[in-house]
C-alpha atoms as a PDB file:
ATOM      1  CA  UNK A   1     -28.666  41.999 -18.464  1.00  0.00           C
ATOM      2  CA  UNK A   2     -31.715  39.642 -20.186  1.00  0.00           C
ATOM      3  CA  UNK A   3     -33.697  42.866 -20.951  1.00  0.00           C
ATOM      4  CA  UNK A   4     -30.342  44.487 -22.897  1.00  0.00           C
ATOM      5  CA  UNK A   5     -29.601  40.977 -24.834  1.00  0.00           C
ATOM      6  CA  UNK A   6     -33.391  40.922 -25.584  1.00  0.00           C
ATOM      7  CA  UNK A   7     -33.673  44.902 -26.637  1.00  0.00           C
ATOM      8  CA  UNK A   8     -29.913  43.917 -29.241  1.00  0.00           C
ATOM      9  CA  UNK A   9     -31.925  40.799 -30.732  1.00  0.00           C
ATOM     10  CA  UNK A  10     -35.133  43.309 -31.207  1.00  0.00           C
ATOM     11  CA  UNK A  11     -33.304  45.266 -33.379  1.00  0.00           C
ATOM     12  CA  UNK A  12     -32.431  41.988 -35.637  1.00  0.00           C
ATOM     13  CA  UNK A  13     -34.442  42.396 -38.716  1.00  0.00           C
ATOM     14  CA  UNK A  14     -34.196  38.289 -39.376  1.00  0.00           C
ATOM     15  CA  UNK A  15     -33.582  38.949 -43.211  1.00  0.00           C
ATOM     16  CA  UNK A  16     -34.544  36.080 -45.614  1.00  0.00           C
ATOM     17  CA  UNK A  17     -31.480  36.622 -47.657  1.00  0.00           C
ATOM     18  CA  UNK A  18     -29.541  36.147 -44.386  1.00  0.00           C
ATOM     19  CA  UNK A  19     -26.110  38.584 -45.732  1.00  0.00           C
ATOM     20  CA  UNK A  20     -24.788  37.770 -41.471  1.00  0.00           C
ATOM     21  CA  UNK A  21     -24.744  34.035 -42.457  1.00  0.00           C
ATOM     22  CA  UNK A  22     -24.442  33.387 -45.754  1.00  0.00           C
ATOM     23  CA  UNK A  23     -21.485  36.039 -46.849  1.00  0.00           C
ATOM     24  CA  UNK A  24     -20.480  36.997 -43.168  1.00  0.00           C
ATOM     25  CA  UNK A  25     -20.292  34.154 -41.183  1.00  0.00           C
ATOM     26  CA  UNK A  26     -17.181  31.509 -42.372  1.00  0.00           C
ATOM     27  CA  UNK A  27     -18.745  28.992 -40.354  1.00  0.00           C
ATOM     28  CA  UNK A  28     -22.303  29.490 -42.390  1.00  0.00           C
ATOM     29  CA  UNK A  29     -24.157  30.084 -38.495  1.00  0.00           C
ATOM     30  CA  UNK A  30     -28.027  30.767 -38.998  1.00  0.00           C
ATOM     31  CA  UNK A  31     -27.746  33.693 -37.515  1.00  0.00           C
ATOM     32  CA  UNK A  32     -31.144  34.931 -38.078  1.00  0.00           C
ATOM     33  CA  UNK A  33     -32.599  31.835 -36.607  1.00  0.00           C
ATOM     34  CA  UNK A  34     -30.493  31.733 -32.976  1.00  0.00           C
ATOM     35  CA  UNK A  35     -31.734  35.746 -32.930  1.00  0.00           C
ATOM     36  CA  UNK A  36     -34.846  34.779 -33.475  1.00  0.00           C
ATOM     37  CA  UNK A  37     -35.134  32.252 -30.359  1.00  0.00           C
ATOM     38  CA  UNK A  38     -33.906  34.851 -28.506  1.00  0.00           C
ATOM     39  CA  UNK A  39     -36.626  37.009 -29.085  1.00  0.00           C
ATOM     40  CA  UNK A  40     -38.998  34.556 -28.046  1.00  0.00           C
ATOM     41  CA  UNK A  41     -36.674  33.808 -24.728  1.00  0.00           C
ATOM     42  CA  UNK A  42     -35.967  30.140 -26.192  1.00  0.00           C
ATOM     43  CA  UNK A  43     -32.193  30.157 -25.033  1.00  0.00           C
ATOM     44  CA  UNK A  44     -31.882  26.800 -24.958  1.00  0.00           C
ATOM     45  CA  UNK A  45     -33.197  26.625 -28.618  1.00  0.00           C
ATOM     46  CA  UNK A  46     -30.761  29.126 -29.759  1.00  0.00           C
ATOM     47  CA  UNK A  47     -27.837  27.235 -28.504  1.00  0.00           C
ATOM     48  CA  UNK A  48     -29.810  24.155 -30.154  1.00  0.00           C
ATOM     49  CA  UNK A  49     -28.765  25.990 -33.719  1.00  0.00           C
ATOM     50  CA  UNK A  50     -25.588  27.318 -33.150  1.00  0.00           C
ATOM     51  CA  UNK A  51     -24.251  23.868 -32.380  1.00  0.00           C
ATOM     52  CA  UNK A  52     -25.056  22.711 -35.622  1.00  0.00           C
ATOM     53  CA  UNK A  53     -22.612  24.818 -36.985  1.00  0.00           C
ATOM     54  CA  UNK A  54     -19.965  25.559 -34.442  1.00  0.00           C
ATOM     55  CA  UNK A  55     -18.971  24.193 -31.008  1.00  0.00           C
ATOM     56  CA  UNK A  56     -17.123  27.519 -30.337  1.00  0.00           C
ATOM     57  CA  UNK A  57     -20.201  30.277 -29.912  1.00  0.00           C
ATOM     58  CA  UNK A  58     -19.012  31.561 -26.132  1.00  0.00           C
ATOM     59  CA  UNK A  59     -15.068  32.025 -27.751  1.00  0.00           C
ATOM     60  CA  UNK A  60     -16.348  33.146 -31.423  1.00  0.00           C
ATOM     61  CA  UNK A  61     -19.255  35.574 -29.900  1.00  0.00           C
ATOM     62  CA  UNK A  62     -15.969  37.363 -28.129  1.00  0.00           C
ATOM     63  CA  UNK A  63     -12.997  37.203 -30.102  1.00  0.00           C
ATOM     64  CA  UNK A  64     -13.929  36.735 -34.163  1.00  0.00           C
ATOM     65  CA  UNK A  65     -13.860  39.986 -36.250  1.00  0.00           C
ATOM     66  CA  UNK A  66     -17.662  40.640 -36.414  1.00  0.00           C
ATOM     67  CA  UNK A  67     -17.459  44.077 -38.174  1.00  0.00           C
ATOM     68  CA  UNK A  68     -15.749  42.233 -41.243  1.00  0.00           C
ATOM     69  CA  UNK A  69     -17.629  39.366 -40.961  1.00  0.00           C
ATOM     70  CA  UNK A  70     -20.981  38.867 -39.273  1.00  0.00           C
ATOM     71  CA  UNK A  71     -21.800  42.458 -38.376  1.00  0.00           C
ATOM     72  CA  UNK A  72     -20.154  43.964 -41.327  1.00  0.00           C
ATOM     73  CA  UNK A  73     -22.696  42.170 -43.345  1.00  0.00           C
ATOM     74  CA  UNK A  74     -25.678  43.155 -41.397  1.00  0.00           C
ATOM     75  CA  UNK A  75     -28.210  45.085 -43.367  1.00  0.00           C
ATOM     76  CA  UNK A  76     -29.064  47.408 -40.386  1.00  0.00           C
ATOM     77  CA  UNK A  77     -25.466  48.117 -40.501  1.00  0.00           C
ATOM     78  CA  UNK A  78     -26.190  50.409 -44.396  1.00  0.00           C
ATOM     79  CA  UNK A  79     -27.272  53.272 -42.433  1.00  0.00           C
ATOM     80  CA  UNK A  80     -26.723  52.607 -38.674  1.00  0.00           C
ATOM     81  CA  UNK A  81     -25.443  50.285 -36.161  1.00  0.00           C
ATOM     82  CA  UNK A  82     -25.058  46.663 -36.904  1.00  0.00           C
ATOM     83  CA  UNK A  83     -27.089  43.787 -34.570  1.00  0.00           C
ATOM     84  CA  UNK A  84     -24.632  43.390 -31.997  1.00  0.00           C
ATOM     85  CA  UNK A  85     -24.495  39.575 -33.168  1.00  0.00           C
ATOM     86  CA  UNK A  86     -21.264  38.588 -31.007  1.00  0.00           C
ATOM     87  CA  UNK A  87     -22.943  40.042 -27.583  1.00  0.00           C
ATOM     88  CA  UNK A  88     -25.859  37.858 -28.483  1.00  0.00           C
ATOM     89  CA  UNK A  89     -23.883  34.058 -29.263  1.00  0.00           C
ATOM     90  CA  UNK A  90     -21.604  35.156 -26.766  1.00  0.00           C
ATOM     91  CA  UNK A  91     -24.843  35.221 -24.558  1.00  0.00           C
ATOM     92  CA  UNK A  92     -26.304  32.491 -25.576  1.00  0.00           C
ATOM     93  CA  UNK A  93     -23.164  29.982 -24.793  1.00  0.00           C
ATOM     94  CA  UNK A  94     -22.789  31.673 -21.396  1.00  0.00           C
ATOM     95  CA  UNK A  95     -26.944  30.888 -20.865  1.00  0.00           C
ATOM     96  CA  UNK A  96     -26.766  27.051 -22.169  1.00  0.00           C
ATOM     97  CA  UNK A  97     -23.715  26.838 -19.222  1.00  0.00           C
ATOM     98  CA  UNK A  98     -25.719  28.095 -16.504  1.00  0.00           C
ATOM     99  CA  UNK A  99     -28.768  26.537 -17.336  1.00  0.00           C
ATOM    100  CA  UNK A 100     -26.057  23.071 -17.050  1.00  0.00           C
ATOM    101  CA  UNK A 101     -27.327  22.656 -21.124  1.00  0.00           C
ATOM    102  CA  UNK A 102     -24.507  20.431 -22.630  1.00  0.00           C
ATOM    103  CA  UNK A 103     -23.052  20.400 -25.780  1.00  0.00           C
ATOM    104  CA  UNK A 104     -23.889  16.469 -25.875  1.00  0.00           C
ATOM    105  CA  UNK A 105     -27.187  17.341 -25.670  1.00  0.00           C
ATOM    106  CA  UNK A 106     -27.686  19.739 -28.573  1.00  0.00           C
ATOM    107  CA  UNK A 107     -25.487  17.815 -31.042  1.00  0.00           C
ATOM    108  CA  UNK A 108     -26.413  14.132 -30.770  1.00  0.00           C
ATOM    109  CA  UNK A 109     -24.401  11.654 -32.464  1.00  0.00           C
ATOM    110  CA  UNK A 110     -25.512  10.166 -35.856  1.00  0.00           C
ATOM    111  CA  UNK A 111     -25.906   6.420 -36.341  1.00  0.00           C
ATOM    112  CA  UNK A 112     -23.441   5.768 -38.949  1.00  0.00           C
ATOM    113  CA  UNK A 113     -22.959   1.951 -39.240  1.00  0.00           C
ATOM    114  CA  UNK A 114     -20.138   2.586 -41.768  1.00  0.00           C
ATOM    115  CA  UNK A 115     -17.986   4.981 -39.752  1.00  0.00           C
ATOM    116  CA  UNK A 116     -18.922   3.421 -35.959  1.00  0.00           C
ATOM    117  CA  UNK A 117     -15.438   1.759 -35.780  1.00  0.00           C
ATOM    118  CA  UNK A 118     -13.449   4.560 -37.521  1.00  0.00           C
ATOM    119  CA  UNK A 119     -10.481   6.004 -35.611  1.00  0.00           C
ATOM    120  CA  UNK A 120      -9.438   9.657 -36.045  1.00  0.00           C
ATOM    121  CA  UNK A 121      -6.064  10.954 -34.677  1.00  0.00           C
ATOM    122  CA  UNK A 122      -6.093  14.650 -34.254  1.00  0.00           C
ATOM    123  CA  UNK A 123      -2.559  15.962 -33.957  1.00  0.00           C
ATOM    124  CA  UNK A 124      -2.973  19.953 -31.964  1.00  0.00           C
ATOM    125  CA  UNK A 125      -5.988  20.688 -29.874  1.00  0.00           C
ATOM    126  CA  UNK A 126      -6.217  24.287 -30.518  1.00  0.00           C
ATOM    127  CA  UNK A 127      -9.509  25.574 -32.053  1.00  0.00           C
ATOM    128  CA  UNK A 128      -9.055  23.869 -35.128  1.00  0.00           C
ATOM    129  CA  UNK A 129      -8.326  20.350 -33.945  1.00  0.00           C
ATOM    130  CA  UNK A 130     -11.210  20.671 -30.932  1.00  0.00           C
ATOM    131  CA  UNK A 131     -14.109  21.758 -33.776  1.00  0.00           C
ATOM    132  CA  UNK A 132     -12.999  18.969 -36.126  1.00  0.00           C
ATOM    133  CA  UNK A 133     -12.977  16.562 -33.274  1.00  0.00           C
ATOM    134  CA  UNK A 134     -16.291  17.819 -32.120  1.00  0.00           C
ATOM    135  CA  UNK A 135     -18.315  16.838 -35.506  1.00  0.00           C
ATOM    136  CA  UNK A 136     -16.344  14.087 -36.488  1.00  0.00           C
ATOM    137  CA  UNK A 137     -17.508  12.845 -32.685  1.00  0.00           C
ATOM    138  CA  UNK A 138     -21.258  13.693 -33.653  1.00  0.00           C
ATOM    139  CA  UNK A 139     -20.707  10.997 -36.592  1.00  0.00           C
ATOM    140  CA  UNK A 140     -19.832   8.461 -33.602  1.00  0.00           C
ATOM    141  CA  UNK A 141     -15.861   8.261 -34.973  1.00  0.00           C
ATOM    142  CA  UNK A 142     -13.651   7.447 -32.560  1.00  0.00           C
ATOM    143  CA  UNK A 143     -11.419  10.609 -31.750  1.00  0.00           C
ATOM    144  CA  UNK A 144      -8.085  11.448 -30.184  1.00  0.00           C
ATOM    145  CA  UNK A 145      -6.974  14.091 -29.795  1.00  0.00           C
ATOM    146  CA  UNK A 146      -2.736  14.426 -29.497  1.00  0.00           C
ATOM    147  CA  UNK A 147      -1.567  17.362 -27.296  1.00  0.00           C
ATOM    148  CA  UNK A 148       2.255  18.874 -27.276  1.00  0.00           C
ATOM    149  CA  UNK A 149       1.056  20.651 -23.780  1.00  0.00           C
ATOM    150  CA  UNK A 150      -0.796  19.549 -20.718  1.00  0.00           C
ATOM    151  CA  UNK A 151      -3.966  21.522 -21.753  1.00  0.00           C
ATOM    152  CA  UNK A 152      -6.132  22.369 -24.804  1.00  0.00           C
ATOM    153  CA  UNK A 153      -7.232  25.419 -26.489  1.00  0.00           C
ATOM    154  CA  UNK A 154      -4.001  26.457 -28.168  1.00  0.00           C
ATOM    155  CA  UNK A 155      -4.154  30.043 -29.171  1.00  0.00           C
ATOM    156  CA  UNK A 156      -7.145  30.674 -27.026  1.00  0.00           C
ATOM    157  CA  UNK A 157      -5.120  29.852 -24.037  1.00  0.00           C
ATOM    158  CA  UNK A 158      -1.715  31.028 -25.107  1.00  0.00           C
ATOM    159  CA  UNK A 159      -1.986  33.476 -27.859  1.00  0.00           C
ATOM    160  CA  UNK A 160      -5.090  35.716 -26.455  1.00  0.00           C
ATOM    161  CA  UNK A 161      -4.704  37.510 -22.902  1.00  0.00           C
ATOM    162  CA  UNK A 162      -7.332  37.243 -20.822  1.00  0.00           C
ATOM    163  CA  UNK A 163      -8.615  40.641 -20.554  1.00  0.00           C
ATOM    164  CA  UNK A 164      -9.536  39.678 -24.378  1.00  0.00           C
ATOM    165  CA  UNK A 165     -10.703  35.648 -23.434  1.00  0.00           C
ATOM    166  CA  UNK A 166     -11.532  35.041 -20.040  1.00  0.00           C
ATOM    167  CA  UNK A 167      -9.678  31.621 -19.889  1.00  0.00           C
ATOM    168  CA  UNK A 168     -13.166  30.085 -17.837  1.00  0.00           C
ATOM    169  CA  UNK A 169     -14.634  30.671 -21.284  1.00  0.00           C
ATOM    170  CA  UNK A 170     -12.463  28.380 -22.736  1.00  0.00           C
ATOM    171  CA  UNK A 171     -11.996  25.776 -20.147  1.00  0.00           C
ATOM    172  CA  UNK A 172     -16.213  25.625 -19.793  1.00  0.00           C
ATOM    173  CA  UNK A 173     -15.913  25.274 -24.119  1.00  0.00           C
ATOM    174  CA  UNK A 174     -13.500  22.382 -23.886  1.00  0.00           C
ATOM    175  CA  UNK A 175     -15.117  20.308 -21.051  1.00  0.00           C
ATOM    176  CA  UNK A 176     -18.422  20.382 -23.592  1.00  0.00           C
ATOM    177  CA  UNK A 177     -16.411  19.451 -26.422  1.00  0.00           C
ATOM    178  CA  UNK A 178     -14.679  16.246 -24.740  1.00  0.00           C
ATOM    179  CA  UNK A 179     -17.707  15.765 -23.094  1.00  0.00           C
ATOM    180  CA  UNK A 180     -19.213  13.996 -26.367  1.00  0.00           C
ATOM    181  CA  UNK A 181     -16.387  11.026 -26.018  1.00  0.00           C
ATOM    182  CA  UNK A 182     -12.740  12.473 -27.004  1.00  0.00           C
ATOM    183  CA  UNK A 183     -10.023  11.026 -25.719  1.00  0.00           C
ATOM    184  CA  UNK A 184      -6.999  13.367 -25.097  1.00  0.00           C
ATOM    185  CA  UNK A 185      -2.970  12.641 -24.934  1.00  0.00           C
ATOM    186  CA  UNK A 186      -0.964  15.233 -23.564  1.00  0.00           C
ATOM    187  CA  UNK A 187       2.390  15.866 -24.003  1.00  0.00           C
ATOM    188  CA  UNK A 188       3.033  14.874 -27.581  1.00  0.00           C
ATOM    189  CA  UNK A 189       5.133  16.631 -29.837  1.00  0.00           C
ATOM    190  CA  UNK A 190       5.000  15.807 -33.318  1.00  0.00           C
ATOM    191  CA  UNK A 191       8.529  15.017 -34.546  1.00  0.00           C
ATOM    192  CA  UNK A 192       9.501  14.814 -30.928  1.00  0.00           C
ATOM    193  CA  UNK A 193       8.030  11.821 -28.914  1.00  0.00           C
ATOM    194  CA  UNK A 194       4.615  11.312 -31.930  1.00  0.00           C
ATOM    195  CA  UNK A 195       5.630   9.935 -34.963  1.00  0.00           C
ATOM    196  CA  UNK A 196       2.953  10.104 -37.737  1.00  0.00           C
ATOM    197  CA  UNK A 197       4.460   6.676 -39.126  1.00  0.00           C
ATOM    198  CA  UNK A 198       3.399   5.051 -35.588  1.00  0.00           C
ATOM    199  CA  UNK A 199      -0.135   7.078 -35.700  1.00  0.00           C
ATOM    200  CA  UNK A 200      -1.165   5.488 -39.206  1.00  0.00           C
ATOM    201  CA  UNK A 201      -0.745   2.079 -38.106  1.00  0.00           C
ATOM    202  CA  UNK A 202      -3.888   2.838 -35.079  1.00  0.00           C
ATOM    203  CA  UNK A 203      -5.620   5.165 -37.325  1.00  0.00           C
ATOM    204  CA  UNK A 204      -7.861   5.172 -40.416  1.00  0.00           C
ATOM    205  CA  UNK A 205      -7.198   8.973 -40.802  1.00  0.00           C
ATOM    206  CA  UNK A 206      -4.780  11.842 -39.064  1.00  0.00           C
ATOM    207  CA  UNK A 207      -5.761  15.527 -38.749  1.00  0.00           C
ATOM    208  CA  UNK A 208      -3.051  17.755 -38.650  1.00  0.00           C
ATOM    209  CA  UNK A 209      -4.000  21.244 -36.560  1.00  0.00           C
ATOM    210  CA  UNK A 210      -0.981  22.232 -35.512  1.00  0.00           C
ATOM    211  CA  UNK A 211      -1.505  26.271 -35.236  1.00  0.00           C
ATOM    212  CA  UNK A 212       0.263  28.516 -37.008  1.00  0.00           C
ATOM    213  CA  UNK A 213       2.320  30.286 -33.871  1.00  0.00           C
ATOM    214  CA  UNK A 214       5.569  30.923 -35.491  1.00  0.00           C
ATOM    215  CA  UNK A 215       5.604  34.994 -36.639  1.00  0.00           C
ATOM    216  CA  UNK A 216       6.821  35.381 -40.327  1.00  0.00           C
ATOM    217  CA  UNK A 217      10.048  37.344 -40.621  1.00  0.00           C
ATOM    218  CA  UNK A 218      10.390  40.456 -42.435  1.00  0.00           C
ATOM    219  CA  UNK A 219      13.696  40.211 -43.787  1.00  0.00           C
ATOM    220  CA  UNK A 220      14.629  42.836 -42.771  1.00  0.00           C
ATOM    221  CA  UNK A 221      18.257  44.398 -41.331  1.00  0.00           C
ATOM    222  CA  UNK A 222      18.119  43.674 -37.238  1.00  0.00           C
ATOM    223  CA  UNK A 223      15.366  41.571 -36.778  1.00  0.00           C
ATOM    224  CA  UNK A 224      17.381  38.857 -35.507  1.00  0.00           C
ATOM    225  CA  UNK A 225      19.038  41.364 -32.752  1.00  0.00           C
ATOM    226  CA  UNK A 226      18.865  40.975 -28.885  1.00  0.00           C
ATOM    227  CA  UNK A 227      15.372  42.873 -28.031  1.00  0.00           C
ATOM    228  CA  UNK A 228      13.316  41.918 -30.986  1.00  0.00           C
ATOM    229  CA  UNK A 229      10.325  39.178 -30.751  1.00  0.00           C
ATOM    230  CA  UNK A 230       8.155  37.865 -32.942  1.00  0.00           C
ATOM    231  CA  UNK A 231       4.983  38.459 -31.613  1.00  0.00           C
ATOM    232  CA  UNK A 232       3.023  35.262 -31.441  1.00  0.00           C
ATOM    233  CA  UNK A 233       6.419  33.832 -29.447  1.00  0.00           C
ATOM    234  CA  UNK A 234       5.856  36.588 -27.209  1.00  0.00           C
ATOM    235  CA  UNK A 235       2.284  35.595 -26.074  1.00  0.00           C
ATOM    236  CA  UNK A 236       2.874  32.143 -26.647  1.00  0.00           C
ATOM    237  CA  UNK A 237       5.508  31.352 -24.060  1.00  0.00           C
ATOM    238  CA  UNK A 238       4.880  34.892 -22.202  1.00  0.00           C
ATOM    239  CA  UNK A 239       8.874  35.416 -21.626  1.00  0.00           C
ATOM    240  CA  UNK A 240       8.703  39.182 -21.875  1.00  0.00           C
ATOM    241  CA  UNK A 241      11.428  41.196 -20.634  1.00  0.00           C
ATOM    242  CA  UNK A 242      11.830  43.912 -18.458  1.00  0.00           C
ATOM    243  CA  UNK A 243       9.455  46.641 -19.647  1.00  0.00           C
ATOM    244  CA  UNK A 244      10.222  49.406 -17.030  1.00  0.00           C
ATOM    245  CA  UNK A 245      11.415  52.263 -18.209  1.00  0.00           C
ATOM    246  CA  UNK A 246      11.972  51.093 -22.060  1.00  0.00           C
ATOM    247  CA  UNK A 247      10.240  53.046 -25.294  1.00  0.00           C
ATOM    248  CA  UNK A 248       8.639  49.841 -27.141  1.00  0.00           C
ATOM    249  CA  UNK A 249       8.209  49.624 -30.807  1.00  0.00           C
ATOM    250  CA  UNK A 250       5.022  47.744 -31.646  1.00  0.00           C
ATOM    251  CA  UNK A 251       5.366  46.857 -35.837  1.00  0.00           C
ATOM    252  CA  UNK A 252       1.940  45.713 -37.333  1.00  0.00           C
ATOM    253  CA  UNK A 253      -1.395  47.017 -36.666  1.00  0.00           C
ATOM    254  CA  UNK A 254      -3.489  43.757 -36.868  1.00  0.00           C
ATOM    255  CA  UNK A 255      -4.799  41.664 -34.215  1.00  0.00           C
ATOM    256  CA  UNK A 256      -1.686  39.867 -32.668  1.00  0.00           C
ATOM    257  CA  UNK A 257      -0.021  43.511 -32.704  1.00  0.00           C
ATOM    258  CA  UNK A 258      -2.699  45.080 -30.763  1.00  0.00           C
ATOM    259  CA  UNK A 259      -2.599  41.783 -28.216  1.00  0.00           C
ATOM    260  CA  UNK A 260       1.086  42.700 -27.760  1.00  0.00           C
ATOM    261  CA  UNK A 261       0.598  46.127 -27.495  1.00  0.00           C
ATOM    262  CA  UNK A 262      -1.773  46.239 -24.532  1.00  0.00           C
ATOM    263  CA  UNK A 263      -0.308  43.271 -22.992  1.00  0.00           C
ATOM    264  CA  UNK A 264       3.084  45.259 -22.783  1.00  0.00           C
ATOM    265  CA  UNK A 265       1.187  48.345 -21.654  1.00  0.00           C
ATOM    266  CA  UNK A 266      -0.147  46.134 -18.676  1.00  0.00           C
ATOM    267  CA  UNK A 267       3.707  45.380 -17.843  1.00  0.00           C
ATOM    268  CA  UNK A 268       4.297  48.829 -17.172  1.00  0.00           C
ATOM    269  CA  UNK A 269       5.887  49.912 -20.403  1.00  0.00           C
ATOM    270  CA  UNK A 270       7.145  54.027 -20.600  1.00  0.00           C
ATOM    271  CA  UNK A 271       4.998  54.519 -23.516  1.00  0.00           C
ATOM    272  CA  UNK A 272       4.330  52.601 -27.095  1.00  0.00           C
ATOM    273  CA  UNK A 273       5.505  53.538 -30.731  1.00  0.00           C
ATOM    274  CA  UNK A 274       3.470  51.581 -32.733  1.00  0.00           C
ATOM    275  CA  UNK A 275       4.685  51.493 -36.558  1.00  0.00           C
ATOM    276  CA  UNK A 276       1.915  50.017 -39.208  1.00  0.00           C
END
């Protein structure tokens, strides 16, 4: 396995331009650099500069869109195969958790004598509300994290099947994340049983990450008819029907279609239709 992740970061050029980080990557990861470490077998360094960027590198290396981000940037990628950047941070997160290297220990917190007694509320611990809670930690703010469900990860958990996530992945990301001092409360639902009224009077700031699970209608003439699901409810709450037997109609060709589509497939559907 080491000699295939070392012969994928050979192939890295390490460009000074850096088109992987600086137009590829939202995040802005030095891709170059981590590559480079690798080379020289300095895992732990690696992981070292991917945490300055993103607390995510074993969920992001698996699951982000490299060939229109990352990879599709890659020089090597004008008249061949792209670095395989994804295999390699997916690597290198998977490295820093056998070798027990901690998240804590690559991102130390800043001494910040102005934001030491700051409280943050962070309403929705999916992957947006985990990161910002991660480097607002680093700054030594006080963070909370509020939780409608008795876990975190959001989407990772609930919106991405497993054969795509492997949900250790996530649970090994999370326990590095609250690792640098969040505090978690489960079962709050905004609107429900959290008021943001209440929140402001304990907090200097809220951050709402609620997700974005609710599928966009159409408009369309029998979308609201027995047999039709949005398909972020459907891997969300995983209620799916009977598939047995049944011709299933897949509409959409991005990413949360093709999680539905060989999700279904996996329940035993006939056979798919897929309209884009």
């Amino acid at each position: 396995m080491e000699d295939i992740v070392l012969e994928k970061a050979s192939y890295c050029l390490n460009c000074k331009i850096k088109p992987c980080s600086v137009k590829g990557c939202p995040l802005n990861n030095d891709i170059p650099s981590f590559i480079k470490a690798i080379k020289e077998q300095e895992y732990n360094k690696a992981y070292e500069i991917l945490c300055k960027t993103t607390v995510l590198p074993g969920v992001c290396g698996r699951i982000c869109p490299h060939m229109k981000q990352c990879q599709g940037s890659c020089v090597r990628g004008i008249k061949g195969k792209p670095v395989s950047i994804g295999d390699l941070e997916a690597f290198v997160f998977d490295k820093a958790i056998e070798e027990k290297l901690t998240l804590k220990d690559c991102m130390p917190q800043n001494e910040n004598e102005d934001l030491k007694d700051k409280k943050v509320a962070v309403i929705g611990g999916g992957p947006a509300g985990l990161t910002c809670a991660a480097f607002l930690a680093k700054e030594g703010i006080q963070v909370t994290i509020f939780e409608k469900y008795d876990y975190l990860g959001g989407i990772l958990v609930h919106g991405i099947p497993d054969f795509r996530l492997d949900k250790k992945i996530v649970e090994n990301t999370v326990k590095q994340i609250l690792n640098l001092g969040i505090k978690v409360e489960y079962g709050q639902n905004l609107g429900q049983n959290l008021k943001l009224e209440e929140i402001e009077k304990d907090y200097d700031a809220i951050f709402l990450s609620i997700g974005a699970n609710k599928s966009a209608k159409m408009g369309v003439k029998g979308e609201d008819l027995n047999g039709v699901f949005g398909g972020n409810e459907l891997l969300e709450f995983n209620s799916h029907p009977d598939y047995k037997g049944k011709v299933v109609s897949v509409i959409g060709g991005g990413n949360v279609a093709m999680d539905c589509s060989r999700t279904i497939k996996r329940l035993r559907s006939k056979r798919g239709k897929y309209y884009i």
